[in-house]
Protein backbone atom coordinates (compact mmCIF):
# COMPACT_ATOMS: atom_id res chain seq x y z
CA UNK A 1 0.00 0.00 0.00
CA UNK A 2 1.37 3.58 -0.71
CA UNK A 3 1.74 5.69 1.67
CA UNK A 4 1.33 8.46 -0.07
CA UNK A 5 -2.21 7.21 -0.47
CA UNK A 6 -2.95 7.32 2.94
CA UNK A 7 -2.44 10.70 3.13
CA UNK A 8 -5.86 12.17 3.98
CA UNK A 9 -6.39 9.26 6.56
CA UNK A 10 -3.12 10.31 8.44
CA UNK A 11 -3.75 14.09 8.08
CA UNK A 12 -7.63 12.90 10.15
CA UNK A 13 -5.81 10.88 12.42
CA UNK A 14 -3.15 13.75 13.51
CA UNK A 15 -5.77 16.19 13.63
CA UNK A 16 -7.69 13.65 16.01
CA UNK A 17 -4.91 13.29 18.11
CA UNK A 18 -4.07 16.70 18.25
CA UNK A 19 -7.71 17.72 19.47
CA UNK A 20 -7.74 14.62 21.42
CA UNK A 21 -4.65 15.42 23.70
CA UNK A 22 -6.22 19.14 24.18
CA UNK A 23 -9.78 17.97 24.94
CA UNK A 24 -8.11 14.62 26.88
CA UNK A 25 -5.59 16.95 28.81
CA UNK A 26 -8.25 19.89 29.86
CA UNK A 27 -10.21 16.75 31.67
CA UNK A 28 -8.17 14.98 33.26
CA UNK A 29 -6.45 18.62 34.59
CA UNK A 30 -10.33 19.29 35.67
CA UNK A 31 -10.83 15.98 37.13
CA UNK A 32 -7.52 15.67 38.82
CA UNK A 33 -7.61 18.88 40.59
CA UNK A 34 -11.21 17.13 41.92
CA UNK A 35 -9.65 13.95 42.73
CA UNK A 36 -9.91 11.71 46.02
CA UNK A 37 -6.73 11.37 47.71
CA UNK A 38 -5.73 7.84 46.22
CA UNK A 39 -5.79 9.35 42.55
CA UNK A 40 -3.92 13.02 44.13
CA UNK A 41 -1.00 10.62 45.54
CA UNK A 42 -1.11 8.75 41.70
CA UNK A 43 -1.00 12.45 39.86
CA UNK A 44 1.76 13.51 42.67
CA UNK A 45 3.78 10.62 42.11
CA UNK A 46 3.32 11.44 38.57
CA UNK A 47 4.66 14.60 38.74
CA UNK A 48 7.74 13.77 40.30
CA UNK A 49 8.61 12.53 37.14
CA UNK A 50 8.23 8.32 37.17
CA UNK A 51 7.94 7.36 33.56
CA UNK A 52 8.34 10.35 32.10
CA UNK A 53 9.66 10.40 28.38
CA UNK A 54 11.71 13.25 26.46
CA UNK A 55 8.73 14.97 25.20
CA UNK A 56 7.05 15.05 28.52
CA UNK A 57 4.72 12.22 28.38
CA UNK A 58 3.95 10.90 31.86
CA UNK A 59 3.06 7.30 31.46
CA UNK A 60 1.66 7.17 35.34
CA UNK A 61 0.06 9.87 34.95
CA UNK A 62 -1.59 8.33 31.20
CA UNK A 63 -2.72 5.35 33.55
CA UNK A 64 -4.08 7.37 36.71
CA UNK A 65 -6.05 9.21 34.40
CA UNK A 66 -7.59 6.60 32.27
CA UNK A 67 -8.49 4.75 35.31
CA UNK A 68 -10.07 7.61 36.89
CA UNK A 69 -12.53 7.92 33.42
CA UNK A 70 -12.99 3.83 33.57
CA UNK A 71 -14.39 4.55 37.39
CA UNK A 72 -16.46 7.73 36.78
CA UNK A 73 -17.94 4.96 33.42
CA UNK A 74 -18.20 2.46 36.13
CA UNK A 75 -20.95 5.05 38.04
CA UNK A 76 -22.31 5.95 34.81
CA UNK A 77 -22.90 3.56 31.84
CA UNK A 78 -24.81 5.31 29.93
CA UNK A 79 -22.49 8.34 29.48
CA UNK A 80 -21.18 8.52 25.70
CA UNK A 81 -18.74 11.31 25.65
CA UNK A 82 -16.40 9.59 27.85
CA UNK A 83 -16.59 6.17 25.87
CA UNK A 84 -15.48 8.11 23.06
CA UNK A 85 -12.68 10.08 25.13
CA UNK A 86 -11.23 6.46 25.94
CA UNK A 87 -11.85 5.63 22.64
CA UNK A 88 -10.00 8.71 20.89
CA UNK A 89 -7.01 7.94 23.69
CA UNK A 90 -6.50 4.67 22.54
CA UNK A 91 -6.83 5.61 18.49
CA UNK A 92 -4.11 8.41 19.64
CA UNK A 93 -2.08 6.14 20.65
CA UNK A 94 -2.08 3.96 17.60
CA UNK A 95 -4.04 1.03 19.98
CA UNK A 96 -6.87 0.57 17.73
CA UNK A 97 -7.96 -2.76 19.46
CA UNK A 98 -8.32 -1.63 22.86
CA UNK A 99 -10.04 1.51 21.00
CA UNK A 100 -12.45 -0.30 19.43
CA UNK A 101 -15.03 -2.11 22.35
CA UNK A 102 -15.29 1.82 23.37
CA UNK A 103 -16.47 3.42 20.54
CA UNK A 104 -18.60 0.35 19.75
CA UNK A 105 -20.34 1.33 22.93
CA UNK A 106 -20.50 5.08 22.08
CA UNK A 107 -22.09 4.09 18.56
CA UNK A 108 -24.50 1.61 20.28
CA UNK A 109 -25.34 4.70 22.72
CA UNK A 110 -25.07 7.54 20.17
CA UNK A 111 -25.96 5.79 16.97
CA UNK A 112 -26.36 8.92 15.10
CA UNK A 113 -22.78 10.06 15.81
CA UNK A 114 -21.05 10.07 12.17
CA UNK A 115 -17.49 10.85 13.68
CA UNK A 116 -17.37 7.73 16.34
CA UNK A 117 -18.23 5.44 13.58
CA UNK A 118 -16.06 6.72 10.91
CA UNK A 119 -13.02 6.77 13.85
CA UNK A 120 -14.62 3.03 14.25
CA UNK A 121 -14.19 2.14 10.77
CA UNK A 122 -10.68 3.98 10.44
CA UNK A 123 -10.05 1.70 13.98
CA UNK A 124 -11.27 -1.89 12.41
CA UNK A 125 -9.41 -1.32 8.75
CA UNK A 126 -6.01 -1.05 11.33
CA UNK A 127 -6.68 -4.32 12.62
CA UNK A 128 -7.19 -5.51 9.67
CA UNK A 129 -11.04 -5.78 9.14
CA UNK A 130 -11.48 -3.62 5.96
CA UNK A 131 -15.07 -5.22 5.33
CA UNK A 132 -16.25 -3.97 9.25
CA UNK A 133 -14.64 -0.77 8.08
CA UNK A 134 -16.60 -0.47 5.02
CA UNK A 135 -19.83 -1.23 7.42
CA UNK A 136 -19.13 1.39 9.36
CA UNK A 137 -18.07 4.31 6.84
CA UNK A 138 -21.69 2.81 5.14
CA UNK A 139 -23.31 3.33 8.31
CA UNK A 140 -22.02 6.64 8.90
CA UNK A 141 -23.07 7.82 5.64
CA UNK A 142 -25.97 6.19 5.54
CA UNK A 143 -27.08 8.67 8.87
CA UNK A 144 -25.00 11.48 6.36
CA UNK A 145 -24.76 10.81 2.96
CA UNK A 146 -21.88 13.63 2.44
CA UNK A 147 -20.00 12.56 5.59
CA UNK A 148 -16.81 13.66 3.57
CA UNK A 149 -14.39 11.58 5.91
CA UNK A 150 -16.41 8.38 5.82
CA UNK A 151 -16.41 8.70 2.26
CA UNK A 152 -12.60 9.54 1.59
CA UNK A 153 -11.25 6.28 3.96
CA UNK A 154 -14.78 4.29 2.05
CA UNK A 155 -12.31 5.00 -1.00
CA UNK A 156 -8.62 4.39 0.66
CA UNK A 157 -10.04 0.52 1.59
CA UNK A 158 -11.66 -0.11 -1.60
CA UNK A 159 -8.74 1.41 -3.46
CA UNK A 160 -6.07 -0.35 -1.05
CA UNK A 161 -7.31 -2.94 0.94
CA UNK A 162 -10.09 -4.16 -1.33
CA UNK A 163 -8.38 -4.21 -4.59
CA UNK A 164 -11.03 -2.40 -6.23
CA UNK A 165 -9.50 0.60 -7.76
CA UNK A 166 -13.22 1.64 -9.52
CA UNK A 167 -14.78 1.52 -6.75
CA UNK A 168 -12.68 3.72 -5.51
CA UNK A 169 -11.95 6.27 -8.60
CA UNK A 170 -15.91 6.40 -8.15
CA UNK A 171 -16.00 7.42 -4.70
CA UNK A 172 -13.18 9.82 -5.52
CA UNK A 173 -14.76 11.61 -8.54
CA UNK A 174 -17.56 12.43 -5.75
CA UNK A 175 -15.86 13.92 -3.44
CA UNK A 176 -13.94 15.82 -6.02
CA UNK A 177 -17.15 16.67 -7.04
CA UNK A 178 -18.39 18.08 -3.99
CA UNK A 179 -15.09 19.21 -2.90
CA UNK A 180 -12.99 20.30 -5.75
CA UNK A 181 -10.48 21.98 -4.02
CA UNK A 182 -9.46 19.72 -1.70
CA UNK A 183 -5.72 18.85 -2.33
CA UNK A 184 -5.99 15.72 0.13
CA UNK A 185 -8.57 14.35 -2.59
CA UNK A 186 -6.43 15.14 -5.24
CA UNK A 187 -3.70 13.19 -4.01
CA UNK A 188 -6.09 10.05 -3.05
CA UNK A 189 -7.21 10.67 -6.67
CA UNK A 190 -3.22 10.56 -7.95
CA UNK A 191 -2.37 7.59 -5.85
CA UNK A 192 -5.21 5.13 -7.21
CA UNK A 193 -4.49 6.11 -10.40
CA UNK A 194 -1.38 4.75 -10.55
C-alpha cells in the first residue's frame, strides 16, 4: 500500500490526536484537581517525574487518568462522551484494538454520531477488518450521505485494501465533485491512479 495514499487518513488521524490530547488533557487537569486522595498521591507521584519520556509524556500519569474515566464509566454507563474520550485515547495512541469495544459502545449509545463510527471504521481497517470498516463508513453515511471523511477512507479501503480501484476512482470523482479543491482528494485521486 502507498503511503502516499494514505495521506488524507493520516492528516484525520493527527488532527484527532491533536484535538484529542487538548480535549483529553483539559479533563483529566479538571478531574484531577477534583480527585480523592488515592488518585492526588497517583497524579503527585506522577509529577515527580516516574515514567516520564523526552517529550514530557507521563506514562503514570496516562494510567491514573484513564483509570479515573474507567471509574467515573463504572458510576455511569450510559455516558457517551467519555466512551469516546477512551476511545480517541486509545486511536491516539495507535491502539486501535483496545479503542475499538469503546467506541462500539459510544455508537451503540449515540448511533447517530457520524465521527465515532467513521473513527470506528478507520479503527477496524487497522486491525485488519477492511469489510467492518466499510460497514461502518456505510453506516455513517448512511445517517449522512456527504460525511466527507467516511467517504474519503470508504475510497482508501476499496482502493487499497479491497483491490477495487473503480470503486474507488468512483468514490473519488464524488468527493472531487463536492469538494474540488481539496488537495488531500487530489492526491487520493493521484495515488489510485497509478
Amino acid at each position: 500500500m502507498k503511503k502516499e495514499g494514505l495521506l488524507m487518513l493520516v492528516a484525520g488521524a493527527v488532527l484527532g490526536a491533536v484535538l484529542g490530547f487538548i480535549a483529553t488533557n483539559s479533563y483529566y487537569t479538571r478531574k484531577m484537581a477534583s480527585a480523592p486522595p488515592a488518585a492526588a498521591a497517583q497524579e503527585a507521584q506522577a509529577q515527580q517525574g516516574q515514567g516520564q519520556g523526552e517529550q514530557g509524556f507521563n506514562s503514570a500519569k496516562h494510567e491514573a487518568m484513564l483509570a479515573q474515566i474507567k471509574r467515573e464509566l463504572a458510576k455511569d454507563p450510559t455516558n457517551v462522551e467519555k466512551r469516546v474520550l477512551l476511545g480517541n485515547i486509545y486511536f491516539d495512541a495507535k491502539k486501535f484494538d483496545e479503542a475499538i469495544p469503546w467506541y462500539e459502545q459510544a455508537v451503540k449509545l449515540d448511533p447517530k454520531n457520524t465521527d465515532v463510527m467513521t473513527d470506528l471504521g478507520v479503527c477496524y481497517r487497522n486491525v485488519g477488518k477492511p469489510d467492518k470498516a466499510l460497514a461502518m463508513f456505510q453506516k455513517a453515511l448512511s445517517v449522512d450521505p456527504g460525511k466527507r471523511q467516511a467517504l474519503y477512507n470508504e475510497a482508501v479501503v476499496y482502493g487499497f485494501d479491497k483491490g477495487d480501484k473503480a470503486k474507488a476512482l468512483e468514490i473519488v470523482k464524488e468527493l472531487q465533485a463536492k469538494y474540488p479543491d481539496d488537495s488531500m482528494i487530489q492526491q487520493l485521486a493521484k495515488e489510485l491512479g497509478k
